[in-house]
C-alpha atoms as a PDB file:
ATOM      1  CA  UNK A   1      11.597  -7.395  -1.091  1.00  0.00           C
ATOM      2  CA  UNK A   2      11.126  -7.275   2.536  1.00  0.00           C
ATOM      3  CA  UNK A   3       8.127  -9.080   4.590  1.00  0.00           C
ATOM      4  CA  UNK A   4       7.366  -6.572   6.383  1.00  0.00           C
ATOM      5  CA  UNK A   5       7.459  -3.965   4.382  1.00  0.00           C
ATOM      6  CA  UNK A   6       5.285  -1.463   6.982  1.00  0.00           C
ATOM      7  CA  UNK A   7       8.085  -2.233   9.268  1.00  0.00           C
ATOM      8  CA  UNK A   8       8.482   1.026  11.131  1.00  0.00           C
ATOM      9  CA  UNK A   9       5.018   2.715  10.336  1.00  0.00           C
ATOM     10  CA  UNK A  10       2.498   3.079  13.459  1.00  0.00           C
ATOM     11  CA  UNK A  11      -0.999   3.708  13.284  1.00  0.00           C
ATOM     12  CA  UNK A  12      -3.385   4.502  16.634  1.00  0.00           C
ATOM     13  CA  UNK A  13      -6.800   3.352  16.915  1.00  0.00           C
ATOM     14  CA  UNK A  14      -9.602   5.141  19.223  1.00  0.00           C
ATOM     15  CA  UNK A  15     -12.471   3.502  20.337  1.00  0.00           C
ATOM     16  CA  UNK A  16     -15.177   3.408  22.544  1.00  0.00           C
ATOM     17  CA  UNK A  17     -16.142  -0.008  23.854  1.00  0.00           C
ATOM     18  CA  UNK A  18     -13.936  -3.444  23.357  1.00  0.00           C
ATOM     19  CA  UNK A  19     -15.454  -4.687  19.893  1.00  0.00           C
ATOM     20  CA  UNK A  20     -15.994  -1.830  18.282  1.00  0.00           C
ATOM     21  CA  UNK A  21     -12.487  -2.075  17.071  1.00  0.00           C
ATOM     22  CA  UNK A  22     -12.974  -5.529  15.533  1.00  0.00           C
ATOM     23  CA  UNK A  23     -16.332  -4.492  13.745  1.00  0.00           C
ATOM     24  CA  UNK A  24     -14.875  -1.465  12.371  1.00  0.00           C
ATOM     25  CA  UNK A  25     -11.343  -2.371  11.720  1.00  0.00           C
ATOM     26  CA  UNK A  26     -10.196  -5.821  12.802  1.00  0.00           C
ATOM     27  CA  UNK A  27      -8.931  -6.743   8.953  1.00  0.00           C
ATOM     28  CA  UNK A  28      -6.911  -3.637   9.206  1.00  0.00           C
ATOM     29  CA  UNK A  29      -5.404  -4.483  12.695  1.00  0.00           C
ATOM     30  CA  UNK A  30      -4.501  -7.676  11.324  1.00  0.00           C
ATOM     31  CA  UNK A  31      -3.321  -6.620   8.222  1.00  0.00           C
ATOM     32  CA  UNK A  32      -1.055  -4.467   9.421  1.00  0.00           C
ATOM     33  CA  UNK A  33       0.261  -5.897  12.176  1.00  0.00           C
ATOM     34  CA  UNK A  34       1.192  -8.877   9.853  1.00  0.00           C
ATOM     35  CA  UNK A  35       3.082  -6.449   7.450  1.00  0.00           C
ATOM     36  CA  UNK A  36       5.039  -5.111  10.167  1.00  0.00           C
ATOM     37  CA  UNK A  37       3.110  -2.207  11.025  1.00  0.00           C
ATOM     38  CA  UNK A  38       3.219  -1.221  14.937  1.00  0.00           C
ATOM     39  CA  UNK A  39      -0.719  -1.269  15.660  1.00  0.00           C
ATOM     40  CA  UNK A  40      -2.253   0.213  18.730  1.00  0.00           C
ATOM     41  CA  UNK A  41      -5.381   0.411  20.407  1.00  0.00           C
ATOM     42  CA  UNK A  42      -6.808   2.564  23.103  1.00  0.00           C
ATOM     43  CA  UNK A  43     -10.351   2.014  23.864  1.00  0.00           C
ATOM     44  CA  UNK A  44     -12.399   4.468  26.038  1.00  0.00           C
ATOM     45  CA  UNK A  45     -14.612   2.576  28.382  1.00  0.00           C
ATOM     46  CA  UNK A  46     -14.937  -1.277  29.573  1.00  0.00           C
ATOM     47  CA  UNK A  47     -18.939  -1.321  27.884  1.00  0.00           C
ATOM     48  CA  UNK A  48     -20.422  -1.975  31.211  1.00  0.00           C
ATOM     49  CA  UNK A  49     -23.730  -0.815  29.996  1.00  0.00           C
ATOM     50  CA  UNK A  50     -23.876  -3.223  26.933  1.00  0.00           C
ATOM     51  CA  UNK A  51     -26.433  -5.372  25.623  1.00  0.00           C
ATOM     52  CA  UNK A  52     -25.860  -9.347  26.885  1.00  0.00           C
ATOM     53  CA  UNK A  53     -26.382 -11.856  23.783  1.00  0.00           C
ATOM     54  CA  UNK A  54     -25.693 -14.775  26.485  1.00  0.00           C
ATOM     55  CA  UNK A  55     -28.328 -16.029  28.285  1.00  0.00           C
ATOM     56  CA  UNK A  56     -26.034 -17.613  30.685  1.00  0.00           C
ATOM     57  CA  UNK A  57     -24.036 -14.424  31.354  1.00  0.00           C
ATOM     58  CA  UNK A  58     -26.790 -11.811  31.690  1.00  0.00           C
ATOM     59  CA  UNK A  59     -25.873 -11.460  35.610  1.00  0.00           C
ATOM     60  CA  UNK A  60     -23.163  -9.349  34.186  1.00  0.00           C
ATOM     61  CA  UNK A  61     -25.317  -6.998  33.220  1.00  0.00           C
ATOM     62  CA  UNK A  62     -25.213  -3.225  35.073  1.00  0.00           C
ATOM     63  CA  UNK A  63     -28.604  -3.801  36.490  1.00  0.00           C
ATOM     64  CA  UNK A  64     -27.619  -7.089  38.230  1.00  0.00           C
ATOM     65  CA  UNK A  65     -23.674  -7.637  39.467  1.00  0.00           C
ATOM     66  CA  UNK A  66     -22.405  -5.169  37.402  1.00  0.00           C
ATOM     67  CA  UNK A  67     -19.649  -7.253  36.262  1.00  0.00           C
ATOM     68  CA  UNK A  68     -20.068  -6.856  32.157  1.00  0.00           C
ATOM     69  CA  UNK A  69     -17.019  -4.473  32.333  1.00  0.00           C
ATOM     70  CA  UNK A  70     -14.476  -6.704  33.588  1.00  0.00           C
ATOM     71  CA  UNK A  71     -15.737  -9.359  31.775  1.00  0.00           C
ATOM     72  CA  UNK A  72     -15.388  -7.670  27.884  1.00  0.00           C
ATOM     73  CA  UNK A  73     -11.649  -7.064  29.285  1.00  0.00           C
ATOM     74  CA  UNK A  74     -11.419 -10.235  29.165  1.00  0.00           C
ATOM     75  CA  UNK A  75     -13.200 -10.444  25.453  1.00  0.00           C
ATOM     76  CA  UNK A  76     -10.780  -7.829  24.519  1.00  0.00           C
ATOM     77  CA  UNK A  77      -7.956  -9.804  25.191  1.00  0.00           C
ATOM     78  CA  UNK A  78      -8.635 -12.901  23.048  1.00  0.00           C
ATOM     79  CA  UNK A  79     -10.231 -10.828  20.119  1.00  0.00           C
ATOM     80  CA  UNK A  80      -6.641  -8.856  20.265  1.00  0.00           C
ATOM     81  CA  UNK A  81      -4.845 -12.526  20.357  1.00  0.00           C
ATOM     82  CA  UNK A  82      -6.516 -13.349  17.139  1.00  0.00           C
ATOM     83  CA  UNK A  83      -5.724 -10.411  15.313  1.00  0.00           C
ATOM     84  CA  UNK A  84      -2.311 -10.344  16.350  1.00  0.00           C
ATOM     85  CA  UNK A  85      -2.792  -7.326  18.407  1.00  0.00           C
ATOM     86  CA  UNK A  86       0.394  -6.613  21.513  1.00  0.00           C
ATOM     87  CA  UNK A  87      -0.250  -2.850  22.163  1.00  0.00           C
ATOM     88  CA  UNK A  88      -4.201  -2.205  22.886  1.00  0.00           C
ATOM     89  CA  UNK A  89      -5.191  -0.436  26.409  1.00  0.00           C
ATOM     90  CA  UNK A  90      -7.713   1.551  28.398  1.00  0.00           C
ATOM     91  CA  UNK A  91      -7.853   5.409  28.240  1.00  0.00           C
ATOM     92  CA  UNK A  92      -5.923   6.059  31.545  1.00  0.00           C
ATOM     93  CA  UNK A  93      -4.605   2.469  31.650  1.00  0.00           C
ATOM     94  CA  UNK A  94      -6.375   1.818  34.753  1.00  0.00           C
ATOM     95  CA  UNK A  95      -4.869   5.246  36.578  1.00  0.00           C
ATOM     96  CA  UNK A  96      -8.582   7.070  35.392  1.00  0.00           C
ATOM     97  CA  UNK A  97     -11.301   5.087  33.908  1.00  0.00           C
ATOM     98  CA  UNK A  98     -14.358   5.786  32.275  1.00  0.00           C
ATOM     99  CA  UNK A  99     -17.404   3.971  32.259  1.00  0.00           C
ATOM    100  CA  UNK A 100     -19.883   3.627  29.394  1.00  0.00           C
ATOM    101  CA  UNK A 101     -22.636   6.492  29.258  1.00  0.00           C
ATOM    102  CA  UNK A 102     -25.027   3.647  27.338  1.00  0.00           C
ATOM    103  CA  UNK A 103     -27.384   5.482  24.861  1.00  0.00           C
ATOM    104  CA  UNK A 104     -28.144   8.944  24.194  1.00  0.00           C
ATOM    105  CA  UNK A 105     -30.995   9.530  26.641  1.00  0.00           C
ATOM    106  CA  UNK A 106     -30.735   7.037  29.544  1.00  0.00           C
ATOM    107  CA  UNK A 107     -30.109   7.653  33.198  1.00  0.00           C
ATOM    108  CA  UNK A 108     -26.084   6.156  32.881  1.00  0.00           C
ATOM    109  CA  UNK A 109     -26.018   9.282  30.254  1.00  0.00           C
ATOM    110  CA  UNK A 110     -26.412  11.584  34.250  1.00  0.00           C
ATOM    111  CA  UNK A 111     -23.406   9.598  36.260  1.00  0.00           C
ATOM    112  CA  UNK A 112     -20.528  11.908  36.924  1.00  0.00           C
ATOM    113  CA  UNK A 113     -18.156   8.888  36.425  1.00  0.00           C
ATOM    114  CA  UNK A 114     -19.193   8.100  32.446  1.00  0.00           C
ATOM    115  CA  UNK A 115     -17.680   8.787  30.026  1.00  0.00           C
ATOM    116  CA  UNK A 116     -20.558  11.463  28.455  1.00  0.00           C
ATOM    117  CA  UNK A 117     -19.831  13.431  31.369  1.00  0.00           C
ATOM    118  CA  UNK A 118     -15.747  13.707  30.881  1.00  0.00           C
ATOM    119  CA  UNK A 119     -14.169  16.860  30.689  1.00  0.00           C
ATOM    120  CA  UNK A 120     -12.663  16.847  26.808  1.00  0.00           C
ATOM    121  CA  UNK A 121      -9.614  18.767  27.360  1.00  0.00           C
ATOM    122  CA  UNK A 122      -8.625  15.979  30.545  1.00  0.00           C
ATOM    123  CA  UNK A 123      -9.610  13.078  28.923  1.00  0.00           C
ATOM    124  CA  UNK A 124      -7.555  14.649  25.435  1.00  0.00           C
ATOM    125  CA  UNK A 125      -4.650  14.918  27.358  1.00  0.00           C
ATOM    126  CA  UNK A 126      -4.710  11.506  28.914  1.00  0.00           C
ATOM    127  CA  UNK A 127      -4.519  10.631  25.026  1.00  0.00           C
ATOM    128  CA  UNK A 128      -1.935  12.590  24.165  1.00  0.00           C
ATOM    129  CA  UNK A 129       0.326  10.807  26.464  1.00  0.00           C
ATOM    130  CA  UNK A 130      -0.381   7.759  24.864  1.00  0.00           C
ATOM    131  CA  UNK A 131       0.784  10.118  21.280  1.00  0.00           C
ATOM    132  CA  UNK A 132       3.980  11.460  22.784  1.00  0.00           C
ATOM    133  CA  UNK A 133       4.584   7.799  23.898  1.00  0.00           C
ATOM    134  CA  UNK A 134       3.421   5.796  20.178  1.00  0.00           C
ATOM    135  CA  UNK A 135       4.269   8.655  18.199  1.00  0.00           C
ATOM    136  CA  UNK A 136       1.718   7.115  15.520  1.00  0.00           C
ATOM    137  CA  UNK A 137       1.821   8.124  11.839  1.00  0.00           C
ATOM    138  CA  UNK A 138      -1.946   7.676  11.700  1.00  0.00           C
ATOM    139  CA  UNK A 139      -4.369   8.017  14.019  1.00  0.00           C
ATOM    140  CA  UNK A 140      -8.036   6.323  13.034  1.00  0.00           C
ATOM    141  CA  UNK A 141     -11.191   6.940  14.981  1.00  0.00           C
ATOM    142  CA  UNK A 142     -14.949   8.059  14.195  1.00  0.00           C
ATOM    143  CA  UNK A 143     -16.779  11.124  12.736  1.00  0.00           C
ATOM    144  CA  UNK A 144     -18.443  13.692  14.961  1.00  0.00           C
ATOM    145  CA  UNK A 145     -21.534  11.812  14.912  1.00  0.00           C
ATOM    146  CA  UNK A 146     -19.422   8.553  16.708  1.00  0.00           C
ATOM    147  CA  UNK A 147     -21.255   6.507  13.177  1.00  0.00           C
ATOM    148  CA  UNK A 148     -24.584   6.375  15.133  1.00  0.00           C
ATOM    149  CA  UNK A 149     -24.822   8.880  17.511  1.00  0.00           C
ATOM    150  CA  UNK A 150     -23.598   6.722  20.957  1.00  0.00           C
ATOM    151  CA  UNK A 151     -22.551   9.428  23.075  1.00  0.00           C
ATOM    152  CA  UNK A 152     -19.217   7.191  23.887  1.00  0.00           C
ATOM    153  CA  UNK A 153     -18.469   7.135  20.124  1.00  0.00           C
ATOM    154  CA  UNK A 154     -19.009  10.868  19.460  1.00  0.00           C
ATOM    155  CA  UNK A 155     -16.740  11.502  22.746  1.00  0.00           C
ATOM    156  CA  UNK A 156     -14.367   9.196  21.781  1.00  0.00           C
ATOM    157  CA  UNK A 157     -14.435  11.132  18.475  1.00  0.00           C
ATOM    158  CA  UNK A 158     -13.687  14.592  20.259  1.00  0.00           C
ATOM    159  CA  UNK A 159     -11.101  13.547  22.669  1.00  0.00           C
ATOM    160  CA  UNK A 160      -8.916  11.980  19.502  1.00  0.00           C
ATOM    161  CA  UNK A 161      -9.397  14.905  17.632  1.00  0.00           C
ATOM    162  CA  UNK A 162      -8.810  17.104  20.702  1.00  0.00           C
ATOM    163  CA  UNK A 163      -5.559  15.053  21.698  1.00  0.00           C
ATOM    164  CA  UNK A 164      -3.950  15.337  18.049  1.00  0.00           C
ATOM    165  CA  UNK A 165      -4.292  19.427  18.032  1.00  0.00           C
ATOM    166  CA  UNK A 166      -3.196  19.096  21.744  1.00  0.00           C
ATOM    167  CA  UNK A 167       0.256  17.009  21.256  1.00  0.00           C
ATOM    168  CA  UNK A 168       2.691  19.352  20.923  1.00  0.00           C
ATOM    169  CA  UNK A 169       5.387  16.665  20.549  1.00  0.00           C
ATOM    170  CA  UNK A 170       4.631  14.607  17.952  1.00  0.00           C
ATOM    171  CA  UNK A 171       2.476  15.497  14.379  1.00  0.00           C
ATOM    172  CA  UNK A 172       0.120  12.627  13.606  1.00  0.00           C
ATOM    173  CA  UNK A 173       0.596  13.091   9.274  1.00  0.00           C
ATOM    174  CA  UNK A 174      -3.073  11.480   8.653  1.00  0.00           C
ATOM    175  CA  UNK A 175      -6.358  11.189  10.424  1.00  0.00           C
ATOM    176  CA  UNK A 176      -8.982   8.749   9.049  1.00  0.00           C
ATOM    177  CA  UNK A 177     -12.374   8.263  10.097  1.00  0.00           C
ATOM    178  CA  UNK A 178     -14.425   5.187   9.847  1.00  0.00           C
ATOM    179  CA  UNK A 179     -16.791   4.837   7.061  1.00  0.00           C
ATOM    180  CA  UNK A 180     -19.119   2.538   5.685  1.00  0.00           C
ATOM    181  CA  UNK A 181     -20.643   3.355   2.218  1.00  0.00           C
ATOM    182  CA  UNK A 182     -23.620   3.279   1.814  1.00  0.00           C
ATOM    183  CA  UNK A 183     -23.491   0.526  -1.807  1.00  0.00           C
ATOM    184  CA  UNK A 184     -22.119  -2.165   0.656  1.00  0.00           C
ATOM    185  CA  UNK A 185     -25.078  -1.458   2.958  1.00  0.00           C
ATOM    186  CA  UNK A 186     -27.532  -1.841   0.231  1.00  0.00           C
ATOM    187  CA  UNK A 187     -26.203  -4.634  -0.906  1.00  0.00           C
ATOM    188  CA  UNK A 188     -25.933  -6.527   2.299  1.00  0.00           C
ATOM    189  CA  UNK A 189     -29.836  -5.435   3.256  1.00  0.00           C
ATOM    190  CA  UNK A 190     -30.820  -6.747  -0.555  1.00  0.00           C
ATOM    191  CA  UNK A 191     -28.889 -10.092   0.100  1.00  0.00           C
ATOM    192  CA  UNK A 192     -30.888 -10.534   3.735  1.00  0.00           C
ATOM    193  CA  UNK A 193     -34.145  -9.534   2.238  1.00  0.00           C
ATOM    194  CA  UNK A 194     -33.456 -12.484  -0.435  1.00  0.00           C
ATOM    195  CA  UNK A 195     -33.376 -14.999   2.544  1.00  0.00           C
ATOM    196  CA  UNK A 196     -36.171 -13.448   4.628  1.00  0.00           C
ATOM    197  CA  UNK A 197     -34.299 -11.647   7.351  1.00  0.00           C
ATOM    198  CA  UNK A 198     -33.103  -8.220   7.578  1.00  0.00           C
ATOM    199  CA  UNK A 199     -30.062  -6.410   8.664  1.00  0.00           C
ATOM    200  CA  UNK A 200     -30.791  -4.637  12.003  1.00  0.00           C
ATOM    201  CA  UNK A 201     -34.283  -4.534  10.847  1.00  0.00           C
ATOM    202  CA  UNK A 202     -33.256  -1.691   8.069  1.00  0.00           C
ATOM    203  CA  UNK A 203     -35.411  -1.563   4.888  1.00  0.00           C
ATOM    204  CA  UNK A 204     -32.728   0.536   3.346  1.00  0.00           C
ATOM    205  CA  UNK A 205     -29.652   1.939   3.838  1.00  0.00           C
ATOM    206  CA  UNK A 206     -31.621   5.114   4.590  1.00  0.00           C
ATOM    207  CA  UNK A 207     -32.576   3.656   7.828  1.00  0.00           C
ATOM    208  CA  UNK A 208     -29.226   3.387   9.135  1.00  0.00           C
ATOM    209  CA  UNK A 209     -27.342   5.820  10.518  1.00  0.00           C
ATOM    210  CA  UNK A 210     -23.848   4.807  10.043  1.00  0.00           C
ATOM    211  CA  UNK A 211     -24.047   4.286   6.148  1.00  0.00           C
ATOM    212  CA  UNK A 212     -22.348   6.869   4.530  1.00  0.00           C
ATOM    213  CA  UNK A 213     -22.086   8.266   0.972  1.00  0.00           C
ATOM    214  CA  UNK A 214     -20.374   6.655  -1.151  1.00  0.00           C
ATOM    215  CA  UNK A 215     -18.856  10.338  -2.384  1.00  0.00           C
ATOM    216  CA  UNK A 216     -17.404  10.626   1.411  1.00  0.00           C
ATOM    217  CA  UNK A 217     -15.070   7.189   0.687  1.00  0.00           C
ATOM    218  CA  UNK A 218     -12.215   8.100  -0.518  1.00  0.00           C
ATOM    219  CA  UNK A 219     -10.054   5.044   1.430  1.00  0.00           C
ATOM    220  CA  UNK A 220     -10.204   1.388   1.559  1.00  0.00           C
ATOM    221  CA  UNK A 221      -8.410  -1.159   2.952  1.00  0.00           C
ATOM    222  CA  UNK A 222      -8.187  -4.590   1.351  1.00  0.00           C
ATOM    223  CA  UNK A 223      -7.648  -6.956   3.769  1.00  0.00           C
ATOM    224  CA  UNK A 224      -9.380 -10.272   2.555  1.00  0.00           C
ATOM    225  CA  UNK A 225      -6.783 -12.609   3.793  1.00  0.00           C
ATOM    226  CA  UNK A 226      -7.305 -11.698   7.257  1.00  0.00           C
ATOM    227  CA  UNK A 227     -10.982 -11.934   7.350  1.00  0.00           C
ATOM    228  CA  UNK A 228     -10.713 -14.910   9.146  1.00  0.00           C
ATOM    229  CA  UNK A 229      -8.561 -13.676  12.091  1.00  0.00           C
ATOM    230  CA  UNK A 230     -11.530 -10.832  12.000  1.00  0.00           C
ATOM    231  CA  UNK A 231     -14.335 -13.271  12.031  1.00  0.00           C
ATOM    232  CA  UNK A 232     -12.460 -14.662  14.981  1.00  0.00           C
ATOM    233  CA  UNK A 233     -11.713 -12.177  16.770  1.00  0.00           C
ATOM    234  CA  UNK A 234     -15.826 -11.113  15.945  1.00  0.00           C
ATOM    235  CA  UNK A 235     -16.462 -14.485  17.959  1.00  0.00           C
ATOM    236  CA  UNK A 236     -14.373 -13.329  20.992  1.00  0.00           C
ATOM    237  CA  UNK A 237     -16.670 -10.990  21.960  1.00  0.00           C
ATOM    238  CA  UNK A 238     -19.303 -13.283  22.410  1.00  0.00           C
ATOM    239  CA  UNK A 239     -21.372 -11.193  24.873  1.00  0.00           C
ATOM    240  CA  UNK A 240     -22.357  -8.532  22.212  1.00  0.00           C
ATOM    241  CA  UNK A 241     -21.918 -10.255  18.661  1.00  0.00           C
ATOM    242  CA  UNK A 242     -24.379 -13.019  17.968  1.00  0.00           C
ATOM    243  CA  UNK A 243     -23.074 -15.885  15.880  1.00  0.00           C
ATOM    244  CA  UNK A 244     -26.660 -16.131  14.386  1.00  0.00           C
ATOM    245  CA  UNK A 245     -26.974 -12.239  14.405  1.00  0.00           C
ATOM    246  CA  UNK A 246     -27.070  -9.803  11.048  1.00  0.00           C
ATOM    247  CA  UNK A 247     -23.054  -9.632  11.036  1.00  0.00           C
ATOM    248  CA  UNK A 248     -22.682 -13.414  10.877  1.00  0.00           C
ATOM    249  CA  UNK A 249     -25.490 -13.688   8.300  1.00  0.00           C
ATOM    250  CA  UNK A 250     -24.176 -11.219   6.096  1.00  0.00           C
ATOM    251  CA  UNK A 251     -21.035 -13.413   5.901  1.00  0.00           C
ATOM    252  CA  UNK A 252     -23.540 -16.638   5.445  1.00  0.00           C
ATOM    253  CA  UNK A 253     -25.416 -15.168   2.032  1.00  0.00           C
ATOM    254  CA  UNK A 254     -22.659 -12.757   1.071  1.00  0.00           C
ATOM    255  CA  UNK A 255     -19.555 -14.456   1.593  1.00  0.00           C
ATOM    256  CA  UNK A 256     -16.869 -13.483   4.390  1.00  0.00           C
ATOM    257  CA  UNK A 257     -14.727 -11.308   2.021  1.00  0.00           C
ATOM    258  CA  UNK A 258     -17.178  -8.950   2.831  1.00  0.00           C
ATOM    259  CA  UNK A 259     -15.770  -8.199   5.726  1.00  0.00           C
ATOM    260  CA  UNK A 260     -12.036  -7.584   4.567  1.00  0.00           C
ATOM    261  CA  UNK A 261     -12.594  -4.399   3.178  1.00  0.00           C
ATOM    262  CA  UNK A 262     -12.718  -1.905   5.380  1.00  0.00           C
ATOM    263  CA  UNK A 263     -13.619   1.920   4.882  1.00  0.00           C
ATOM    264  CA  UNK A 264     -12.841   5.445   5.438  1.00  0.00           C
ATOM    265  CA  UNK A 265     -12.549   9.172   5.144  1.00  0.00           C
ATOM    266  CA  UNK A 266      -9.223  10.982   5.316  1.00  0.00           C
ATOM    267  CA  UNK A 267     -10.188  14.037   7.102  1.00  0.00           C
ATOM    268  CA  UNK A 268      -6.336  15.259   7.756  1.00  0.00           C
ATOM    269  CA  UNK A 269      -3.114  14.800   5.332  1.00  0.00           C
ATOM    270  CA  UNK A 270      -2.979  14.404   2.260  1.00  0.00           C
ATOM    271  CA  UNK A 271      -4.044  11.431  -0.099  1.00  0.00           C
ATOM    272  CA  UNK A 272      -1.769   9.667  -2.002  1.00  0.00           C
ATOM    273  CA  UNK A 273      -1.350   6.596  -4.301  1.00  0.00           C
ATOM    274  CA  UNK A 274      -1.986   3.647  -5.008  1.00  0.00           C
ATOM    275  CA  UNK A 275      -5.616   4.547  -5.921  1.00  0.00           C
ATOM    276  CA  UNK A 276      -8.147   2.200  -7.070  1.00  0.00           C
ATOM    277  CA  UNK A 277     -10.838   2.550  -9.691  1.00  0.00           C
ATOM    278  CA  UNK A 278     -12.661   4.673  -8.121  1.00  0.00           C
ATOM    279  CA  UNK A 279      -9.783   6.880  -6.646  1.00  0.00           C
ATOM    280  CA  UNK A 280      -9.756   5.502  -3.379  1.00  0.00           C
ATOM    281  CA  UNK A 281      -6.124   5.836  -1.465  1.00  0.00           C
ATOM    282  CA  UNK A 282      -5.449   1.649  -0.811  1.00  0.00           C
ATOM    283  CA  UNK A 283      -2.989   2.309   2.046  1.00  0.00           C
ATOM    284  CA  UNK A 284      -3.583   4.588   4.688  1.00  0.00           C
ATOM    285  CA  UNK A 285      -0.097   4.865   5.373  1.00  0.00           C
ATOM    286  CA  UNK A 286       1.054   5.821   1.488  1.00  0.00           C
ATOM    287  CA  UNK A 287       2.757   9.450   1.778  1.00  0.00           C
ATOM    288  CA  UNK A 288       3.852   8.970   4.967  1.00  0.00           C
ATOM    289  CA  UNK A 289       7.256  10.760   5.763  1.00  0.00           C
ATOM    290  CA  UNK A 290       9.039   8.169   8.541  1.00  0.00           C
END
């Protein structure tokens, strides 16, 4: 039995800031990768209007030297190293970029350069370059509310939707969006409330907006043996993931396998087996035609 037995299967990931990736699907990067699996990565905007967890580093920030961008490049890199990552890059690959709108509401939202304010059909066909080049099996991105409603995330959302109808050259079989059910969330909040903290402050997984149905979950990717190059490559991106914050605690009082499986909803293609109990697909690239 081969190795690598994904050898010759490619899957494209869209997302909107470096470490979104990681968060959402750094076990299945890994994963995959391992197995043979060409993964790549195109993420939308540097995050220059991020949140600074370092004390030491908050001169980056957009309202001081501006510098956060060039810096999470940087993050990007080493959180890609530990996952085993070759192939990730910017949308335009430093021809066109676009900055980070930060959140839905604030003055960044108004620059003409962000990426709020980008035309979908140009920004989609920067992206389907990157398709005709890849020629990815499956593509994986968010839904039309980005998870949470960042205006980077739901734009990121159109433009990869936008730039699989638009590629005329190459048929992307399945689409998957990320997905995380809401059980998992309510578990995780229970276990935090158990130790006296909370998970972003939620008192349920009615509070947040990125917990989803259980009913909408019909993939998952088991990737516990790579939750360490996840947690790793979680720790690269040290200016926006705490190492005492709710992700790192959840690992603390729940274990760290709860971060090697990793959700979602096939939105195009068709499902097919291995399923598990509860008729999830188990391998996003099962039915694929080569």
């Amino acid at each position: 039995m081969s190795m690598k037995p994904f050898a010759g299967m490619r899957v494209l990931l869209v997302h909107a800031h470096p470490d979104d990736e990681t968060i959402n699907n750094g076990a299945t990067m890994a994963m995959y990768a391992d197995l043979g699996a060409q993964v790549s990565l195109v993420v939308c905007t540097r995050g220059e209007e991020g949140d600074i967890l370092v004390p030491e580093l908050s001169h980056l920030a957009s309202n001081a030297d501006d510098d956060l961008g060039p810096h999470r490049e940087i993050e990007l890199a080493v959180a890609m190293k530990e996952l085993g990552i070759t192939d990730y890059r910017f949308l335009g690959n430093g021809i066109k970029k676009f900055r980070d709108s930060g959140m839905m509401g604030t003055e960044p939202n108004n620059r003409p350069d962000v990426f709020w304010q980008a035309d979908l059909d140009s920004a989609a066909n920067i992206l389907v370059e990157v398709i005709h080049e890849i020629r990815p099996h499956v593509l994986i991105t968010y839904d039309e509310n980005g998870g949470y409603g960042h205006p980077d995330h739901i734009q990121a959302h159109r433009v990869a939707m936008r730039a699989a109808d638009l590629a005329d050259k190459w048929r992307i079989q399945k689409i998957y969006w990320n997905a995380i059910p809401k059980s998992l969330i309510t578990k995780g909040i229970e276990a935090m409330k158990e130790v006296g903290s909370s998970f972003f402050g939620a008192e349920s997984a009615e509070d947040l907006p990125f917990a989803k149905e259980d009913r909408f979950i019909n993939a998952v990717v088991d990737a516990d043996l790579y939750v360490d190059r996840k947690m790793a490559a979680m720790r690269a991106h040290e200016t926006q993931i705490s190492l005492d914050g709710p992700f790192f605690a959840l690992s603390d009082h729940l274990g760290l396998q709860i971060w090697g499986h990793e959700y979602y909803t096939l939105v195009r293609g068709d499902a097919a087996g291995p399923f598990d109990s509860d008729g999830r697909e188990t391998n996003l690239f099962a039915g694929i035609t080569p």
